[in-house]
PDB file of N, CA and C in Angstrom:
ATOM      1  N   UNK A   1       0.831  -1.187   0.000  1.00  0.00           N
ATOM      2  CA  UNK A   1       0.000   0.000   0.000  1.00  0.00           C
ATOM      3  C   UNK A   1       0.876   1.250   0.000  1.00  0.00           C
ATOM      4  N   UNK A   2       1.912   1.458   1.151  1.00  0.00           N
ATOM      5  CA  UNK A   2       2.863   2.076   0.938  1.00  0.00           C
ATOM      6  C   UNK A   2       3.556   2.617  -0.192  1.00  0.00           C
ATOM      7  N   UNK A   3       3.701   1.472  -0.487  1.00  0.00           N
ATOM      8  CA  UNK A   3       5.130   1.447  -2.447  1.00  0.00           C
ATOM      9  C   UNK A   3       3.666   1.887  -3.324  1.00  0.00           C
ATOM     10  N   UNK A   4       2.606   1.520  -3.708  1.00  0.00           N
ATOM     11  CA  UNK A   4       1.724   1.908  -4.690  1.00  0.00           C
ATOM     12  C   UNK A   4       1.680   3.845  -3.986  1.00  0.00           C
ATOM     13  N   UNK A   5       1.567   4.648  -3.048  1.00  0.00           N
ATOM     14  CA  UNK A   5       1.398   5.957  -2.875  1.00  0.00           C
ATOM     15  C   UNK A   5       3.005   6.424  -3.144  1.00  0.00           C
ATOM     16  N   UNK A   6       3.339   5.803  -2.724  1.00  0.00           N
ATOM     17  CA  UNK A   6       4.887   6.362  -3.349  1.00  0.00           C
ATOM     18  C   UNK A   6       5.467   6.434  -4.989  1.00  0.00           C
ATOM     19  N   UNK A   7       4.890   5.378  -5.587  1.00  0.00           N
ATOM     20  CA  UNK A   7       5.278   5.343  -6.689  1.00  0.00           C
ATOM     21  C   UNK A   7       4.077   6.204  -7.389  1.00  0.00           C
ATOM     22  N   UNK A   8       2.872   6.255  -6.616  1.00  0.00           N
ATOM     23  CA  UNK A   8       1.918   7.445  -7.236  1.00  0.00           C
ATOM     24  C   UNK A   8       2.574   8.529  -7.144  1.00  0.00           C
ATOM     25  N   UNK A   9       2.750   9.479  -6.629  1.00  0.00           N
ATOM     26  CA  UNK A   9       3.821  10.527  -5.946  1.00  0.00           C
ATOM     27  C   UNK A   9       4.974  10.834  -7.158  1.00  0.00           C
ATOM     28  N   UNK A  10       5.913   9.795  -7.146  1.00  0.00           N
ATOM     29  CA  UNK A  10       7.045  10.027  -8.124  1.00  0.00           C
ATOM     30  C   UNK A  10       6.464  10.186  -9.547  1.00  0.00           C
ATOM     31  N   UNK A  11       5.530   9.417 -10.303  1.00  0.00           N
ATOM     32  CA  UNK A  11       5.059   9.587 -11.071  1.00  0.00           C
ATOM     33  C   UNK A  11       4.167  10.437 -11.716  1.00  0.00           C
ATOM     34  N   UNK A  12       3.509  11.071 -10.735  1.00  0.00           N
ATOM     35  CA  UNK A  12       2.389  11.840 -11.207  1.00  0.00           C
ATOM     36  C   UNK A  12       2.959  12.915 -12.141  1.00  0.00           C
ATOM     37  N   UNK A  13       3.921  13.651 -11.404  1.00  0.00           N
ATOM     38  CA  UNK A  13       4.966  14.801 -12.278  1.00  0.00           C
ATOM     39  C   UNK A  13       4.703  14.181 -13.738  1.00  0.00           C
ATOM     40  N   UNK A  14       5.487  12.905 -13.838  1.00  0.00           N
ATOM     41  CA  UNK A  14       5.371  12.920 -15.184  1.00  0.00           C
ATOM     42  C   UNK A  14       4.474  12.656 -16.216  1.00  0.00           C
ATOM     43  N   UNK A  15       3.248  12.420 -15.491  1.00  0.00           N
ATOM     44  CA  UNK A  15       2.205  12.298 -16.225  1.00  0.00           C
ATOM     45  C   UNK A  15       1.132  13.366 -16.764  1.00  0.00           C
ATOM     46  N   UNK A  16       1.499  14.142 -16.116  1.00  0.00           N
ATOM     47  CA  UNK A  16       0.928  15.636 -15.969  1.00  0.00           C
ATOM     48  C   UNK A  16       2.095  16.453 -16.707  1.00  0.00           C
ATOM     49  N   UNK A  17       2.856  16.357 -17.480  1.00  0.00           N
ATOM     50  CA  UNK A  17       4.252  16.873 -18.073  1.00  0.00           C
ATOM     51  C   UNK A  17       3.181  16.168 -19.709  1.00  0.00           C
ATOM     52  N   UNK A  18       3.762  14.704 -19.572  1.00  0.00           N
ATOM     53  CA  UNK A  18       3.000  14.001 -20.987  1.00  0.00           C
ATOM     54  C   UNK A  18       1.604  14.511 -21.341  1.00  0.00           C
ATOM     55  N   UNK A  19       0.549  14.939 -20.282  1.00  0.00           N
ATOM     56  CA  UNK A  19      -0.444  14.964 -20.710  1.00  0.00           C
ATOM     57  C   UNK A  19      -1.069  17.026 -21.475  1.00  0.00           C
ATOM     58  N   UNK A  20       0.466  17.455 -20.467  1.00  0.00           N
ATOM     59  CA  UNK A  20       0.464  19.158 -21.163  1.00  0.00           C
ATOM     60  C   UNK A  20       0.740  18.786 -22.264  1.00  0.00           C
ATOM     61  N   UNK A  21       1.863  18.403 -22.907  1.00  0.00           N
ATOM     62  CA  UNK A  21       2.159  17.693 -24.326  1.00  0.00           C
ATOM     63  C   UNK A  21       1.311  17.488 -25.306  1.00  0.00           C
ATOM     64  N   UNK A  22       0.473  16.546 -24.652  1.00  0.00           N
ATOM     65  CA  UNK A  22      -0.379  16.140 -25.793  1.00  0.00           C
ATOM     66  C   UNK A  22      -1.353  17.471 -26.070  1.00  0.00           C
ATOM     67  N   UNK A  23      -2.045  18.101 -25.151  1.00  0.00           N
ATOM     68  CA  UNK A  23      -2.698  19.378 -25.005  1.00  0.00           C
ATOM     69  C   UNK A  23      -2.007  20.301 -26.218  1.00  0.00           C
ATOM     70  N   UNK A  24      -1.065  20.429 -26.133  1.00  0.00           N
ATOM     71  CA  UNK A  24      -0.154  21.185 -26.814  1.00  0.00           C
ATOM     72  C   UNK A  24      -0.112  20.911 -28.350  1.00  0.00           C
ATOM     73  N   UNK A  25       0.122  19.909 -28.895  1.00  0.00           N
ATOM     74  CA  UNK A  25       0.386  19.208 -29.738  1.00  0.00           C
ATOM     75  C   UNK A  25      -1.390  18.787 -30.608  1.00  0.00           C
ATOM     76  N   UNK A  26      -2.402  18.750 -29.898  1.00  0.00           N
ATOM     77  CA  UNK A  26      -3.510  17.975 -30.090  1.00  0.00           C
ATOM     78  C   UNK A  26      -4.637  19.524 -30.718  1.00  0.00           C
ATOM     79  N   UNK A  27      -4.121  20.781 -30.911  1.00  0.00           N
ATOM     80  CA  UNK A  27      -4.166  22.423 -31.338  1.00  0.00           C
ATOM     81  C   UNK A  27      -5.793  21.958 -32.116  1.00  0.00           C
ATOM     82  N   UNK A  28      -6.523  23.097 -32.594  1.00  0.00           N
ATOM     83  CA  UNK A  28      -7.130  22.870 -34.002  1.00  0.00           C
ATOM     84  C   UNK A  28      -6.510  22.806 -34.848  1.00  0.00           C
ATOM     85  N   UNK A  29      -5.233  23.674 -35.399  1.00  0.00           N
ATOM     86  CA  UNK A  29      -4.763  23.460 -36.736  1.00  0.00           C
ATOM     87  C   UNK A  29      -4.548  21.855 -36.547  1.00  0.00           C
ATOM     88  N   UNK A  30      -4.067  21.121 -35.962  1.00  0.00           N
ATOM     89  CA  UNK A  30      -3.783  19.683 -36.555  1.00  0.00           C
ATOM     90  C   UNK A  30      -5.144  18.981 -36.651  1.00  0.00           C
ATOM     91  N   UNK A  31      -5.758  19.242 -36.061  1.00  0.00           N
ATOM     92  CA  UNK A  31      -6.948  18.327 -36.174  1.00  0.00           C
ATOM     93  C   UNK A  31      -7.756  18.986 -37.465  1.00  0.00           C
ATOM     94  N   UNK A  32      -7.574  20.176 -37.525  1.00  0.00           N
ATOM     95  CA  UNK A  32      -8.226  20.459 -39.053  1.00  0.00           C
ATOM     96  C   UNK A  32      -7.408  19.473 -39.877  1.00  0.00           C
ATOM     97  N   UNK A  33      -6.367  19.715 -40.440  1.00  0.00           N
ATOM     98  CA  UNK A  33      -5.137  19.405 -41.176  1.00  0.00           C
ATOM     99  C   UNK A  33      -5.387  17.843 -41.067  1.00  0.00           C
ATOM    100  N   UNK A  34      -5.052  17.251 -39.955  1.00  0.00           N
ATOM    101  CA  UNK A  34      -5.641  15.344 -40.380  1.00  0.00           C
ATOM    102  C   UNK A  34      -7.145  15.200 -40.722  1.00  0.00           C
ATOM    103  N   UNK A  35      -8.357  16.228 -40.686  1.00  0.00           N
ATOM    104  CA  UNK A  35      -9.241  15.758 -41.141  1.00  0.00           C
ATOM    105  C   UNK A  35      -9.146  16.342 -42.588  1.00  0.00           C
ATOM    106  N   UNK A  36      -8.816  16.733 -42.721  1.00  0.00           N
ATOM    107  CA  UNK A  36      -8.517  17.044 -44.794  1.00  0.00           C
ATOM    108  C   UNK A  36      -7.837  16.143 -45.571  1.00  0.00           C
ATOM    109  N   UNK A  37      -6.964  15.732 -44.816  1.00  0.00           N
ATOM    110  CA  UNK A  37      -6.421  14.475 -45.403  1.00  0.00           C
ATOM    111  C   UNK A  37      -6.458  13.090 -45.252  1.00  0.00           C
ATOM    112  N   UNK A  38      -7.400  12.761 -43.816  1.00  0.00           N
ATOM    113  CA  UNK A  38      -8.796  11.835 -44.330  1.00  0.00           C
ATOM    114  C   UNK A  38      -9.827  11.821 -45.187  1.00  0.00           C
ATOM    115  N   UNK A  39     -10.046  13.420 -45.678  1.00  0.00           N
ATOM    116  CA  UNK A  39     -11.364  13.095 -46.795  1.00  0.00           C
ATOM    117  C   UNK A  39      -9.865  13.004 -47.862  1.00  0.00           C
ATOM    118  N   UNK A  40      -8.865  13.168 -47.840  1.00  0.00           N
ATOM    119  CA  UNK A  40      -8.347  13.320 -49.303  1.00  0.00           C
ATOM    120  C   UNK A  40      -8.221  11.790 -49.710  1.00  0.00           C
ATOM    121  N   UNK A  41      -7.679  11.117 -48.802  1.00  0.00           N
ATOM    122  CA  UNK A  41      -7.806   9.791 -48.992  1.00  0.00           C
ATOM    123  C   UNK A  41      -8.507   8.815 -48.679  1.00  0.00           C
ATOM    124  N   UNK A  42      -9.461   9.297 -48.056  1.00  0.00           N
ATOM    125  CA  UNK A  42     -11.106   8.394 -48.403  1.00  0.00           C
ATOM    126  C   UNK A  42     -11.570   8.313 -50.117  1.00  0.00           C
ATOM    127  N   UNK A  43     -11.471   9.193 -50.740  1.00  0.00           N
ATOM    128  CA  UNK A  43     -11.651   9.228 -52.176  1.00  0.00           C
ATOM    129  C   UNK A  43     -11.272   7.739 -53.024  1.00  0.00           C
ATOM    130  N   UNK A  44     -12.674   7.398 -53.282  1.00  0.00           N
ATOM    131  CA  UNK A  44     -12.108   6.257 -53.957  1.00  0.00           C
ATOM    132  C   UNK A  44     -12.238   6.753 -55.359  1.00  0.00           C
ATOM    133  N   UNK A  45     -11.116   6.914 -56.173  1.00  0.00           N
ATOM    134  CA  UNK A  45     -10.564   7.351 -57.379  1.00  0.00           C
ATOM    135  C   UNK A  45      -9.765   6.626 -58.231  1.00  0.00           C
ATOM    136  N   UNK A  46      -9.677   5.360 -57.706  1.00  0.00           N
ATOM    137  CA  UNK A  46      -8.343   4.502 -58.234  1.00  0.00           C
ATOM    138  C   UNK A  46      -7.613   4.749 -58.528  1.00  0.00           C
ATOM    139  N   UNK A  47      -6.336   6.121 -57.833  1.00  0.00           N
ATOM    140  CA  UNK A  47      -5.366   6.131 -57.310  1.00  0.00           C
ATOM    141  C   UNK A  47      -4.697   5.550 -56.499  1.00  0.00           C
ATOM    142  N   UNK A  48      -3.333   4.957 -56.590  1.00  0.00           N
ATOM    143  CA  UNK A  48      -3.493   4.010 -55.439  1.00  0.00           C
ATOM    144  C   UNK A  48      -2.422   4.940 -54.217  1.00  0.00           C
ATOM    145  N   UNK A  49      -2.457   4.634 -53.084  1.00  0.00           N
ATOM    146  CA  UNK A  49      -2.487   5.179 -51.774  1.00  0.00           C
ATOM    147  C   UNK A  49      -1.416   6.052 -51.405  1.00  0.00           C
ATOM    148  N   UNK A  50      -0.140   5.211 -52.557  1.00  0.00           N
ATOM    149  CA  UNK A  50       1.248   5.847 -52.031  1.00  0.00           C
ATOM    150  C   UNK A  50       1.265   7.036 -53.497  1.00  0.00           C
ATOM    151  N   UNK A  51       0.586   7.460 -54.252  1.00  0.00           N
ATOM    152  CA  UNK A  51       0.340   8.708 -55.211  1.00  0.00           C
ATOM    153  C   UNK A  51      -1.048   9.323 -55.176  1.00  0.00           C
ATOM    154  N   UNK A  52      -1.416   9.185 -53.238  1.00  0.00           N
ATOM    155  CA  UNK A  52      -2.425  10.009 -53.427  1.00  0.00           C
ATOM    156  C   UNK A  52      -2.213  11.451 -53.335  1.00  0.00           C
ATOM    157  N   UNK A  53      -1.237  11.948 -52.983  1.00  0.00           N
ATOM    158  CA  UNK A  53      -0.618  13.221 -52.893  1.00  0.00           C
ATOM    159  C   UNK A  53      -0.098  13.882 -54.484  1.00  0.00           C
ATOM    160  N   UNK A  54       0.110  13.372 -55.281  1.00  0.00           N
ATOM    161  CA  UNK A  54       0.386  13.838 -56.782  1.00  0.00           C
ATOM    162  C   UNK A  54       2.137  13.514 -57.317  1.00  0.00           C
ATOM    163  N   UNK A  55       2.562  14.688 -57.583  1.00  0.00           N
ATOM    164  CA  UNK A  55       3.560  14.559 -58.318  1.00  0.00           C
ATOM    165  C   UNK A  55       4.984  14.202 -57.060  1.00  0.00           C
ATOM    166  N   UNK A  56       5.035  14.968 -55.969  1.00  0.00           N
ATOM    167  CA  UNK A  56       5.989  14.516 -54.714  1.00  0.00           C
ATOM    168  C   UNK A  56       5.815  12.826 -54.680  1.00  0.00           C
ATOM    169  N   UNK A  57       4.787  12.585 -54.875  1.00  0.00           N
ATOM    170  CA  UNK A  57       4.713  11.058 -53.652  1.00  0.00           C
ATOM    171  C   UNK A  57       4.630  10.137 -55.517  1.00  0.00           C
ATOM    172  N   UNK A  58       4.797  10.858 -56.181  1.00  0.00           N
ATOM    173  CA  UNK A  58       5.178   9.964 -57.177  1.00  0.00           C
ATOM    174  C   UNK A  58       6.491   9.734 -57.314  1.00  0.00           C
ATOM    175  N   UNK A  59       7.378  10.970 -57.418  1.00  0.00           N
ATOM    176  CA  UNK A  59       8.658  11.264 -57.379  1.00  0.00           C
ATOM    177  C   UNK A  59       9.527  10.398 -56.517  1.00  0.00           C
ATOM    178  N   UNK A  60       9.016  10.317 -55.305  1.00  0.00           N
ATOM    179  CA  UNK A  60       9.237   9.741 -54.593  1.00  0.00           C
ATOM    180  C   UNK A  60       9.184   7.798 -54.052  1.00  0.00           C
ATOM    181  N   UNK A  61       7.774   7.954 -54.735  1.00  0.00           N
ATOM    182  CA  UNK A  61       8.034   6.010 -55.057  1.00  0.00           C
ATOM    183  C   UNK A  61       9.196   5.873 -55.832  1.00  0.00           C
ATOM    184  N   UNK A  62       9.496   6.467 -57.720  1.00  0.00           N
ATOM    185  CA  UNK A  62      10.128   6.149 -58.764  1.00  0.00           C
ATOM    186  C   UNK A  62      11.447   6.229 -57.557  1.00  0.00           C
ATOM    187  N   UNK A  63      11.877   6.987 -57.256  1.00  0.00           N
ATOM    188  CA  UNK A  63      13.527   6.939 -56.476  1.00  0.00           C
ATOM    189  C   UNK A  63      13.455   6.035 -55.821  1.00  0.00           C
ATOM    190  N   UNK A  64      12.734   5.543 -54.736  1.00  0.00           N
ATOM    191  CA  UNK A  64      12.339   4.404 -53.548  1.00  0.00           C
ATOM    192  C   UNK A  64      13.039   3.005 -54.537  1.00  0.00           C
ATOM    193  N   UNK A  65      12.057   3.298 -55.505  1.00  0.00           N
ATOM    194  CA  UNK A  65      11.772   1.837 -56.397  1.00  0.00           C
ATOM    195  C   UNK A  65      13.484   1.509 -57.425  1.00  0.00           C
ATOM    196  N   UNK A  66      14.167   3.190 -57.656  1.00  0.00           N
ATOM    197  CA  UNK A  66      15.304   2.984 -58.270  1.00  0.00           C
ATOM    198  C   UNK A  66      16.165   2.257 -57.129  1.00  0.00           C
ATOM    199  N   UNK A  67      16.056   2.827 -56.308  1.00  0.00           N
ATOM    200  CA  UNK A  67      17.068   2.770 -55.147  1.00  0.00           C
ATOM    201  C   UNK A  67      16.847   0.928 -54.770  1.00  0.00           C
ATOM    202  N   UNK A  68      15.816   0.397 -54.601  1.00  0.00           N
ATOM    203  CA  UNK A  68      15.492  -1.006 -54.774  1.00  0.00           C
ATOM    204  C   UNK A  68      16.666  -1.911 -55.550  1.00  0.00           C
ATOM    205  N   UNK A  69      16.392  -1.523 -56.842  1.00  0.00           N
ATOM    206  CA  UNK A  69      16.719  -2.203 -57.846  1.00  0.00           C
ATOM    207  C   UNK A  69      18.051  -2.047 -58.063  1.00  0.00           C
ATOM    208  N   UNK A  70      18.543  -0.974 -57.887  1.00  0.00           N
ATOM    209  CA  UNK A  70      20.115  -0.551 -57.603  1.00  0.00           C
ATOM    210  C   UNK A  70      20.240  -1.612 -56.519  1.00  0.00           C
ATOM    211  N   UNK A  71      19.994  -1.341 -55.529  1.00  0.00           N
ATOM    212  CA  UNK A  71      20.481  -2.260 -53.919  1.00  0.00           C
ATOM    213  C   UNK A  71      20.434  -3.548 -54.677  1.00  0.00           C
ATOM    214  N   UNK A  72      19.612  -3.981 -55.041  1.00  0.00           N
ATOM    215  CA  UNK A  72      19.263  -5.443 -55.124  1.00  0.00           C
ATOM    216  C   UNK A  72      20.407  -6.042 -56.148  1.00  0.00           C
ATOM    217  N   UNK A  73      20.578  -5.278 -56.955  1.00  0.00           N
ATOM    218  CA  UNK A  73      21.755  -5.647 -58.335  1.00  0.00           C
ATOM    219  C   UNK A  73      22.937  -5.781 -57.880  1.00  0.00           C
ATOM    220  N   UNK A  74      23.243  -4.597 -56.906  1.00  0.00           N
ATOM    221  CA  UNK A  74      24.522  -4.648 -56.299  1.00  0.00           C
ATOM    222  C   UNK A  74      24.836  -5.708 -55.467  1.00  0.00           C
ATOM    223  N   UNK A  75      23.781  -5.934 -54.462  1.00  0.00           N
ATOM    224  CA  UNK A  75      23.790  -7.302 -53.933  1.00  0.00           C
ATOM    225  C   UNK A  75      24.157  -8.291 -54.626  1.00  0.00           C
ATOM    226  N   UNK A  76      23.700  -8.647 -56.131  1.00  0.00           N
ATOM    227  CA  UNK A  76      23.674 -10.026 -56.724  1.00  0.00           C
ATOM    228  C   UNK A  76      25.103  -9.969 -56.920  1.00  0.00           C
ATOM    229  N   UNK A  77      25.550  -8.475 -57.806  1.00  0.00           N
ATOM    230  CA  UNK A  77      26.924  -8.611 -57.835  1.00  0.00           C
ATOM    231  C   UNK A  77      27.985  -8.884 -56.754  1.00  0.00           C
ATOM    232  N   UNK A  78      27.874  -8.481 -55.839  1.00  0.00           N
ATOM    233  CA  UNK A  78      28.929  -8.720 -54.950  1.00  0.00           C
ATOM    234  C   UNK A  78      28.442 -10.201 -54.676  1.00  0.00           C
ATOM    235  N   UNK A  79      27.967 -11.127 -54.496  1.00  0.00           N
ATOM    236  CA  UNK A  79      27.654 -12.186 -54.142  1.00  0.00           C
ATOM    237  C   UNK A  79      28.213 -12.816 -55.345  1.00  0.00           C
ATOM    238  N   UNK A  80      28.392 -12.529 -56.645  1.00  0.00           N
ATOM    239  CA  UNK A  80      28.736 -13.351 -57.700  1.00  0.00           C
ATOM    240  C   UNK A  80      30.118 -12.742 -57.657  1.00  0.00           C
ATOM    241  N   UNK A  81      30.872 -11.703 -56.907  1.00  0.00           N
ATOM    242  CA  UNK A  81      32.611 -11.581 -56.654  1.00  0.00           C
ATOM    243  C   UNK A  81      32.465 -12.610 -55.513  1.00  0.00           C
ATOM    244  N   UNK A  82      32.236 -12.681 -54.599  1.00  0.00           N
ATOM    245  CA  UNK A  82      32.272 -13.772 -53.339  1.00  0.00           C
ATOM    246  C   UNK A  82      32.378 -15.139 -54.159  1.00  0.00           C
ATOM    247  N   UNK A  83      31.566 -15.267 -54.911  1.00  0.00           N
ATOM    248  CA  UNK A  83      31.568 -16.739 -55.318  1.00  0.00           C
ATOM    249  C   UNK A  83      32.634 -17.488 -56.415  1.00  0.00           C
ATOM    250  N   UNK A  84      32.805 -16.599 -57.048  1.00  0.00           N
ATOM    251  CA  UNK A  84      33.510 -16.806 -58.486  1.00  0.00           C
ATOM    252  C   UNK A  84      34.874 -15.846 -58.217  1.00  0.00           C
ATOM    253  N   UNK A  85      35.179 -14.921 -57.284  1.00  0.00           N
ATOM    254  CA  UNK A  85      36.514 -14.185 -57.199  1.00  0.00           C
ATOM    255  C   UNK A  85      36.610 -13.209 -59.118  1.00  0.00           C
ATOM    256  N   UNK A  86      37.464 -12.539 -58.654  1.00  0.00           N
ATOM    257  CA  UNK A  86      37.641 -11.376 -59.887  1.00  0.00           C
ATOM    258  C   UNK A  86      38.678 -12.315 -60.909  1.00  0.00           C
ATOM    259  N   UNK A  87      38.519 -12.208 -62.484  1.00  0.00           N
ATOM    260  CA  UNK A  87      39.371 -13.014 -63.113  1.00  0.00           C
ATOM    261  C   UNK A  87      40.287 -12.394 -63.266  1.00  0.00           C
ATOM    262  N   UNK A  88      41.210 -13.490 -63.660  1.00  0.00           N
ATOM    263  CA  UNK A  88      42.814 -12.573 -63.844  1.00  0.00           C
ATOM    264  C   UNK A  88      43.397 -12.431 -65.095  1.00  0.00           C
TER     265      UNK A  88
END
């Protein structure tokens, strides 16, 4: 009973610290701002999810997807120097 009021005590500070935070953080502008971009992507348009934003989040897959295929090649290659060594 003791240790549970004590450890209430030490803790409370910080829960009352986290919960100004969220206060802080939880504003109207954000809650406007995530509900606009729940209706933006509620839209069923058959766009698919990662170019629902336009030309950025397109831009941005194509590099993702280069960067893939680069990694992945380079991988095969170095695995085919590991295996076979450089000729002479």
């Amino acid at each position: 009973m003791i240790t549970s009021r004590i450890l209430t005590r030490l803790t409370r500070p910080v829960l009352e610290l986290e919960a100004q935070q969220a206060r802080k953080f939880g504003n109207l502008e954000t809650i406007e701002h995530i509900k606009k971009l729940q209706k933006r992507f509620a839209i069923k348009d058959g766009v698919p999810l990662y170019l629902k934003r336009g030309l950025p989040d397109a831009i941005l897959h194509k590099l993702s997807m280069i960067g893939v295929l680069g990694g992945t090649a380079y991988s095969y290659y170095m695995l085919f120097l590991l295996a076979y060594g450089k000729a002479k």
